[in-house]
C-alpha atoms as a PDB file:
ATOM      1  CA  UNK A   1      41.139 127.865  26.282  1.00  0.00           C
ATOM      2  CA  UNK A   2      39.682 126.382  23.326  1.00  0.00           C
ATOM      3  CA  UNK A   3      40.427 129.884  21.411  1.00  0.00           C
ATOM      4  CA  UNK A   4      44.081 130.326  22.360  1.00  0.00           C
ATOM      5  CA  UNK A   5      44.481 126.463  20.570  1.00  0.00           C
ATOM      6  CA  UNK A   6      42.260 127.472  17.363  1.00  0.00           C
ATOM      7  CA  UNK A   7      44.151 130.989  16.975  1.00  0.00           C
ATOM      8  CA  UNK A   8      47.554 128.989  18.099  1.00  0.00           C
ATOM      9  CA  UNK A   9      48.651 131.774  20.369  1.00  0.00           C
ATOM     10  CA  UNK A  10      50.890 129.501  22.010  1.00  0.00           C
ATOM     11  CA  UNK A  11      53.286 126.597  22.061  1.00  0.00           C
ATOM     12  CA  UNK A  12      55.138 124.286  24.301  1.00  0.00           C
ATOM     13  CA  UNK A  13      58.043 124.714  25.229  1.00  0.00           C
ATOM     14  CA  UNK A  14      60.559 123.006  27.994  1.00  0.00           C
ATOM     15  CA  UNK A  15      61.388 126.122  30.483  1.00  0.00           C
ATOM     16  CA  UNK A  16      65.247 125.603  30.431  1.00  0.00           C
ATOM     17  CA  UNK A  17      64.890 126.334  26.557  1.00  0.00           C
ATOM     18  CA  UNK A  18      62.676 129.838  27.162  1.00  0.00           C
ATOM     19  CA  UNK A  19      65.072 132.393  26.126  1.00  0.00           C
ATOM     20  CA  UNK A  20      63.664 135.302  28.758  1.00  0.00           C
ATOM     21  CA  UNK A  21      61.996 134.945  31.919  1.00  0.00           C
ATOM     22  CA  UNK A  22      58.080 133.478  31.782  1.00  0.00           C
ATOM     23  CA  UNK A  23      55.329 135.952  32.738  1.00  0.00           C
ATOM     24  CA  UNK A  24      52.717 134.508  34.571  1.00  0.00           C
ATOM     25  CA  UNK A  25      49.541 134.010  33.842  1.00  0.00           C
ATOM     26  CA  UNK A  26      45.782 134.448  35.810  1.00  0.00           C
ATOM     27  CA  UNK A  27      42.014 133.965  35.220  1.00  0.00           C
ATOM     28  CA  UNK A  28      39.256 136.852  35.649  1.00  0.00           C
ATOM     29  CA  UNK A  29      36.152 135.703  36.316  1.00  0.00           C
ATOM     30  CA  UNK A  30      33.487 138.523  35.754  1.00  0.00           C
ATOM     31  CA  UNK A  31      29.747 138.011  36.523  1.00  0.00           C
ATOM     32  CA  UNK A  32      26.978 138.465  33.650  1.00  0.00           C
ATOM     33  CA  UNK A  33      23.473 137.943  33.685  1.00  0.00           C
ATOM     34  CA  UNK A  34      23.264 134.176  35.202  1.00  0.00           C
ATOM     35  CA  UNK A  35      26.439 133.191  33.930  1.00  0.00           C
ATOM     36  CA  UNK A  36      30.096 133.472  35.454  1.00  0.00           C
ATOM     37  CA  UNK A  37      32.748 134.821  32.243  1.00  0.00           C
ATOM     38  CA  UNK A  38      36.273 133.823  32.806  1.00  0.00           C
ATOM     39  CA  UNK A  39      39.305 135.128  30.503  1.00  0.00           C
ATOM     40  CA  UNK A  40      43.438 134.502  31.032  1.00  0.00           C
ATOM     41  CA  UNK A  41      45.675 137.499  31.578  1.00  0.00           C
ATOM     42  CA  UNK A  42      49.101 137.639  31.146  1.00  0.00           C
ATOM     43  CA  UNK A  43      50.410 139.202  34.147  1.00  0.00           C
ATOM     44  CA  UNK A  44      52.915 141.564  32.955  1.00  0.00           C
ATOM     45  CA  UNK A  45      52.503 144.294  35.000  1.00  0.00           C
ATOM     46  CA  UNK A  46      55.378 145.976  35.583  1.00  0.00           C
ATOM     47  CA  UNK A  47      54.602 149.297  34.508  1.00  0.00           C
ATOM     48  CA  UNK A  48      56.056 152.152  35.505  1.00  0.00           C
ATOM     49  CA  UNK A  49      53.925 155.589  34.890  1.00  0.00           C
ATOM     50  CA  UNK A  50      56.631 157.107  32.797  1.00  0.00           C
ATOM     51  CA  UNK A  51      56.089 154.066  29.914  1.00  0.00           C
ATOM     52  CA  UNK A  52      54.598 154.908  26.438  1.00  0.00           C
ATOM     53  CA  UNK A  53      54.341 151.198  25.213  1.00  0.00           C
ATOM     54  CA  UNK A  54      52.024 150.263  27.561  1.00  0.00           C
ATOM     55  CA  UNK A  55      48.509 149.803  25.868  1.00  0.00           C
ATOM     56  CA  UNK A  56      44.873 149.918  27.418  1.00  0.00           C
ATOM     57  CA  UNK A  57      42.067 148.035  25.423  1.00  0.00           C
ATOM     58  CA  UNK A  58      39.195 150.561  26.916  1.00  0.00           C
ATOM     59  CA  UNK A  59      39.185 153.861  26.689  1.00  0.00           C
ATOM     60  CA  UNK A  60      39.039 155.820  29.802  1.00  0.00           C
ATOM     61  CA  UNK A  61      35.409 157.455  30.581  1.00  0.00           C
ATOM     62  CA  UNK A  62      36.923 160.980  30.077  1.00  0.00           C
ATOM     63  CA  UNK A  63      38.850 160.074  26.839  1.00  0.00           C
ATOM     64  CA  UNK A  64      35.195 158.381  25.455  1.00  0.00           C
ATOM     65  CA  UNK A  65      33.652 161.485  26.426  1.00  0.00           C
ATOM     66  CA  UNK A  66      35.876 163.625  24.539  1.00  0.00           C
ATOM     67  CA  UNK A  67      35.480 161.622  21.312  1.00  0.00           C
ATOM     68  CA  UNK A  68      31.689 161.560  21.823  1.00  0.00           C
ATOM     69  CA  UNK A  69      32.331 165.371  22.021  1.00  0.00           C
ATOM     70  CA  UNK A  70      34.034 166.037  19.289  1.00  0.00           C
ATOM     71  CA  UNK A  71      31.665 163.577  17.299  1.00  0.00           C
ATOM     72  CA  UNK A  72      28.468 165.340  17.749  1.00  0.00           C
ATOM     73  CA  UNK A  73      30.434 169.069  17.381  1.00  0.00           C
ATOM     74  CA  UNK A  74      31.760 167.242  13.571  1.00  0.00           C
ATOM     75  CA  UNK A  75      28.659 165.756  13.094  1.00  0.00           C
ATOM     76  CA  UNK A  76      29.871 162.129  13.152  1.00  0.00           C
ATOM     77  CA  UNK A  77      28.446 159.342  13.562  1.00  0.00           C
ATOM     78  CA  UNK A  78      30.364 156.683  16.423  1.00  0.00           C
ATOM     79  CA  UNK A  79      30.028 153.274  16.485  1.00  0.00           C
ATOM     80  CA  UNK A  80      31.074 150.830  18.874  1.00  0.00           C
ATOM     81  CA  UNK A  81      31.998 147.189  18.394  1.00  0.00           C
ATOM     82  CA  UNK A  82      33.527 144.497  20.797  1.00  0.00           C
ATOM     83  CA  UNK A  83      35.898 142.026  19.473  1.00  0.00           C
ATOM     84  CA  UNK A  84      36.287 139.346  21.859  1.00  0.00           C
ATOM     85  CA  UNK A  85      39.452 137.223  20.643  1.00  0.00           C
ATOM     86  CA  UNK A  86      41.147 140.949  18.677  1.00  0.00           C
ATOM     87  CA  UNK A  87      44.356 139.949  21.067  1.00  0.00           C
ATOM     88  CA  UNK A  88      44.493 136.494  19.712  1.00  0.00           C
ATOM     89  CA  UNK A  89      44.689 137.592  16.259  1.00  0.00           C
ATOM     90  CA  UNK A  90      48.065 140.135  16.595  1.00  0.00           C
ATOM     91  CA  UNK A  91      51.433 138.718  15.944  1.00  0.00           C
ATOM     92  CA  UNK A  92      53.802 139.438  18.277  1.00  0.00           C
ATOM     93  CA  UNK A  93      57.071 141.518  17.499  1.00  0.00           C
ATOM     94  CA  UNK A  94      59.814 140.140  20.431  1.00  0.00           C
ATOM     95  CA  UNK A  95      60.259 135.750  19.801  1.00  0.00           C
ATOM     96  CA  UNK A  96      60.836 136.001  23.356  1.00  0.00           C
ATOM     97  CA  UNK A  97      57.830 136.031  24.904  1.00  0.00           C
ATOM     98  CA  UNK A  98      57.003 133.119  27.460  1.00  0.00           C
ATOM     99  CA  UNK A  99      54.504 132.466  29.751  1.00  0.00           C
ATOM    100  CA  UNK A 100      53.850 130.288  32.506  1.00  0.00           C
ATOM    101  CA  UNK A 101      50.341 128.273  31.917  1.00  0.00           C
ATOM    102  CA  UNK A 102      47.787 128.947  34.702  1.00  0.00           C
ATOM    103  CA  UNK A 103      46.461 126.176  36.756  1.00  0.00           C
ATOM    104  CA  UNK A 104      45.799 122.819  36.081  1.00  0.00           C
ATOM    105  CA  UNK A 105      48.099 123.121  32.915  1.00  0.00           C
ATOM    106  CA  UNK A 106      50.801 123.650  35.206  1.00  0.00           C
ATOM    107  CA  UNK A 107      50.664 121.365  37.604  1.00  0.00           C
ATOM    108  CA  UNK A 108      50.057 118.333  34.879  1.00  0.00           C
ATOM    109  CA  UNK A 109      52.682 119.798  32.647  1.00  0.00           C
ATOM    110  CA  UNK A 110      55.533 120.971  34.915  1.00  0.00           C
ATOM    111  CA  UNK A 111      58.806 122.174  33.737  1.00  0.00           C
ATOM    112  CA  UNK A 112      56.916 123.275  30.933  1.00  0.00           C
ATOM    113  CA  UNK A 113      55.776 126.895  29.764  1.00  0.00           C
ATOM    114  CA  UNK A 114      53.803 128.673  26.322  1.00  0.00           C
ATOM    115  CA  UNK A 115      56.277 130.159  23.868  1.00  0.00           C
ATOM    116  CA  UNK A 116      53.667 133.217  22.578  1.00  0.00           C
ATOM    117  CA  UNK A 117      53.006 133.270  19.342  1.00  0.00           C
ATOM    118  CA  UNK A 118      50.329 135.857  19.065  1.00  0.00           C
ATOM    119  CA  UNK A 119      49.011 138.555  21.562  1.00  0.00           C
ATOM    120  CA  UNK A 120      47.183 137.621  24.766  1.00  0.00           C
ATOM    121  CA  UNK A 121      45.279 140.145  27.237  1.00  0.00           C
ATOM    122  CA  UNK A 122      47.807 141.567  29.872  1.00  0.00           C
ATOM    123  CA  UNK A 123      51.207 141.503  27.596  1.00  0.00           C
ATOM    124  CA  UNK A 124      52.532 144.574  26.895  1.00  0.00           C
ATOM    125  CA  UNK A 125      53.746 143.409  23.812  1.00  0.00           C
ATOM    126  CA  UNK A 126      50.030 143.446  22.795  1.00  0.00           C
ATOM    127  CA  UNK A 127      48.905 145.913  20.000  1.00  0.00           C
END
């Protein structure tokens, strides 16, 4: 949380002013090592499989093995980085993107719901 406040992805915004329905939102919780990692998705998931603006942050194990491929028959060198807040720093293009705030946000601020001001994980409108 303390990264979507320093990158301001967000803002508050009473719900009767949001301009579009909100999108809710979710935590992921992913195991490492000793430690538990935990991330917020937007949950705008209604994708149909005919959709070309829908983007995935990982390529697919096929589509990684055909640029490893192609790599080594070039003579290429790959490199791979990880940048963990790369959503947070994307403008988005539609004002009228609102989410719902997961849990306990909600429940202490109800009636109340994020205007998006940058990209999150999980919005389509994410580059």
């Amino acid at each position: 949380m303390r990264n979507l406040d320093h990158f301001n992805v967000y803002s508050w915004v009473r719900e009767d002013k949001a301009l579009s329905k909100p999108i809710e939102t979710g935590w992921v919780h992913k195991a490492k090592g000793d430690e538990v990692r935990s991330r917020l998705l937007a949950k705008d998931l209604k994708i149909a499989s005919d959709r070309d603006d829908v983007f995935a942050a990982t390529p697919t194990p096929i589509g990684l093995r055909i640029l490893l491929a192609i790599a080594m028959a070039e003579k290429l060198d790959v490199s791979i980085g990880d940048f963990s807040v790369a959503f947070m720093h994307a403008d988005i293009s539609d004002e009228n993107v609102f989410c719902r705030p997961p849990e306990p946000w909600r429940s202490r601020c109800p009636g109340w719901v994020w205007k998006m001001n940058k990209a999150m994980n999980g919005l389509r409108k994410a580059p």
